[in-house]
Structure formats: C-alpha cells, structure tokens
N, C-alpha and C. Protein backbone atom coordinates (compact mmCIF):
# COMPACT_ATOMS: atom_id res chain seq x y z
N UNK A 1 0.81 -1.20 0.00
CA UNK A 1 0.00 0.00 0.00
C UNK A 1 0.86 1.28 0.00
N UNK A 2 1.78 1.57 1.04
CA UNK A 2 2.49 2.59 0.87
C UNK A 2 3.50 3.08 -0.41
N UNK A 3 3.53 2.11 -0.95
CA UNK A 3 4.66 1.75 -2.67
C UNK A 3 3.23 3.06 -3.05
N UNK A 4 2.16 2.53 -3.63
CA UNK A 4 1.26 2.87 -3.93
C UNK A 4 1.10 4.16 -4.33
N UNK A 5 1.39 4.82 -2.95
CA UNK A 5 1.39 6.61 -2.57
C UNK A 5 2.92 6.95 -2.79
N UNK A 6 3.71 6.02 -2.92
CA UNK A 6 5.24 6.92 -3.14
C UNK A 6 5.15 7.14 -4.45
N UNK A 7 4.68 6.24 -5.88
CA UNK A 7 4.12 6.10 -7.07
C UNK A 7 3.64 7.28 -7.23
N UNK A 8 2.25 7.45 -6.58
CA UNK A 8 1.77 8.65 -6.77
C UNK A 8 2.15 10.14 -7.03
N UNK A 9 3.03 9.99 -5.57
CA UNK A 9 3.70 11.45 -5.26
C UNK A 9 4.58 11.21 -6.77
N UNK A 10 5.45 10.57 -6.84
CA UNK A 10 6.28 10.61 -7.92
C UNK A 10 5.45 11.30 -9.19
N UNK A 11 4.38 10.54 -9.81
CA UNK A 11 3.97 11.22 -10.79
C UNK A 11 3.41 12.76 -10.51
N UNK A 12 2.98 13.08 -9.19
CA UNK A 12 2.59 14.46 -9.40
C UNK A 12 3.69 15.27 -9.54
N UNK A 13 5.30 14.82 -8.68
CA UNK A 13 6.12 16.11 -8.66
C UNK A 13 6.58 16.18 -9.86
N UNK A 14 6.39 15.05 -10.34
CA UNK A 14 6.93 14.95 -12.14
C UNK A 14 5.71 16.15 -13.15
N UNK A 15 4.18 16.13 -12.77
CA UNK A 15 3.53 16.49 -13.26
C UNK A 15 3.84 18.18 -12.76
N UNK A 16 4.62 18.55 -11.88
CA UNK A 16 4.61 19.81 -11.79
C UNK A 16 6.22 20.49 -11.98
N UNK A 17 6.94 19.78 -12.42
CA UNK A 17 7.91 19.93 -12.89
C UNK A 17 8.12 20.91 -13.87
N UNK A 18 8.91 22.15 -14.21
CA UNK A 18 8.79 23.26 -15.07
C UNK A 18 10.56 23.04 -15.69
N UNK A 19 10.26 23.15 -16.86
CA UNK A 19 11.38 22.82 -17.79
C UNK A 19 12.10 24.15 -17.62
N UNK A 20 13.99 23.94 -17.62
CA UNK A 20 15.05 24.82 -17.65
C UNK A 20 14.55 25.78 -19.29
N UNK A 21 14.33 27.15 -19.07
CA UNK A 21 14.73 27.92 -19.87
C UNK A 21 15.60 27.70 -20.77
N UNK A 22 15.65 28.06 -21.91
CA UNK A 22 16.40 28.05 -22.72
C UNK A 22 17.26 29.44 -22.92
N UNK A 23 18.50 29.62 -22.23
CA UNK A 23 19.47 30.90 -22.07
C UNK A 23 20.16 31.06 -23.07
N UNK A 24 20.36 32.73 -23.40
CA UNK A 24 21.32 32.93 -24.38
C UNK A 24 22.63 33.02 -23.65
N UNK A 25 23.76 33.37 -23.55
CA UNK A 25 25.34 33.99 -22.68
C UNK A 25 24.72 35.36 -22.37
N UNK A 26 24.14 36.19 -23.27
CA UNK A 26 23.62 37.93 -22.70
C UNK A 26 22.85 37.55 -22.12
N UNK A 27 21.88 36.77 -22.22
CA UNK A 27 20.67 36.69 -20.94
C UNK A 27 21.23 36.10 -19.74
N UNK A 28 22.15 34.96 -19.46
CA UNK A 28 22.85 34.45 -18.48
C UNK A 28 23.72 35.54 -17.90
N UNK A 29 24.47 36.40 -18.50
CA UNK A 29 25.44 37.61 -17.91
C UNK A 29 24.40 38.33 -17.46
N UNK A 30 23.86 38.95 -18.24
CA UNK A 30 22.52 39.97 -17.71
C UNK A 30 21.71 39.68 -16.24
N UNK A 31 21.46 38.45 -16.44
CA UNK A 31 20.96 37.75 -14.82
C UNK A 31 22.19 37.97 -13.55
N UNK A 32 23.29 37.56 -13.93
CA UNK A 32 23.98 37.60 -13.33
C UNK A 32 24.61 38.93 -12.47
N UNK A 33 24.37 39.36 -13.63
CA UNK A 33 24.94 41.36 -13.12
C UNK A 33 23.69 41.81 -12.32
N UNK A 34 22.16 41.49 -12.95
CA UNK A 34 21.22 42.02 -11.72
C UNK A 34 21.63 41.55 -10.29
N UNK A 35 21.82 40.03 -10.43
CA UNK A 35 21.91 39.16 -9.00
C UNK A 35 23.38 39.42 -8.18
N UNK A 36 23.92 40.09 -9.10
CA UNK A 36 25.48 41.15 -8.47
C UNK A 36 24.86 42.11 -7.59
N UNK A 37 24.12 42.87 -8.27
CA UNK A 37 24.01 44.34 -8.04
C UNK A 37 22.96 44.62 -6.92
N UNK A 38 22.15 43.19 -6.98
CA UNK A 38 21.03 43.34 -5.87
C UNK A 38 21.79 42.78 -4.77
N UNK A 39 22.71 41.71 -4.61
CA UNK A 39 23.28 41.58 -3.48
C UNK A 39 24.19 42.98 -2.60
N UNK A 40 24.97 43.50 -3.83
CA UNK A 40 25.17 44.69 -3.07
C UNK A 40 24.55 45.88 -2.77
N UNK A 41 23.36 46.37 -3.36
CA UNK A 41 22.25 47.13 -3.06
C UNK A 41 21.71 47.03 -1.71
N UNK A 42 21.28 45.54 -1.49
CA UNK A 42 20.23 44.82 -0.97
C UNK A 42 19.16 44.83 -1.37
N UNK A 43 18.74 44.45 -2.32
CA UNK A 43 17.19 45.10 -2.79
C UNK A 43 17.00 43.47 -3.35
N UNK A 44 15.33 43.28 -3.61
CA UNK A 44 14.82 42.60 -3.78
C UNK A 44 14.96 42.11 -5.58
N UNK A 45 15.17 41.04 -5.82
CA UNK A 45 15.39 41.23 -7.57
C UNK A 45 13.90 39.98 -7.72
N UNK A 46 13.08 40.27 -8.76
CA UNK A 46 12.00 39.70 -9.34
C UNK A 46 12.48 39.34 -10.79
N UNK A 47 11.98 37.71 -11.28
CA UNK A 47 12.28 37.48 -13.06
C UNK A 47 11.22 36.79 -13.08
N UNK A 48 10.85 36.94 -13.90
CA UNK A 48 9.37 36.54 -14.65
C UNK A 48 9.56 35.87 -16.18
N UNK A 49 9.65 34.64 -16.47
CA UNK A 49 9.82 33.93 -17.84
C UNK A 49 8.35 33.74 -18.22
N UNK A 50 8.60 34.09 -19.57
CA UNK A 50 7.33 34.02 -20.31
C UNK A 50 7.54 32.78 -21.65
C-alpha cells in the first residue's frame, strides 16, 4: 500500500515539474549582473519567464 502513494507522489512532482529555460550567454550575464548588483544594493530582484 504505501509503494502505492510513493508512485503517486512521484507522478505528481513529475507532473509539476517546469522545464530549464532556454538561455542565451547575454541573458545568463545579464541575470547575473542584476543578482550582483542586488546583493550589493540589498534590494529585492523579481524574473518573470514568459
């Protein structure tokens, strides 16, 4: 019985699984320099993939 529900869980975290972006090197640097600049700021950084 418990196999059962580990099965389960498996297919849901699989079912909510969100595929790696596809990065250019400018979009990877670009991320990188925000996630620079907010560490030394301190400020909050937000990315939104569409």
């Amino acid at each position: 019985m418990p196999e059962q529900y580990i099965g389960l869980q498996e297919v849901i975290n699989k079912q909510l699984e969100v595929p790696k972006p596809d990065l250019t090197e400018e979009q990877m640097q670009q991320i990188n320099f925000t996630l620079i600049e907010a560490l030394h700021t301190n400020k909050q950084v937000y990315r939104i993939y569409m």
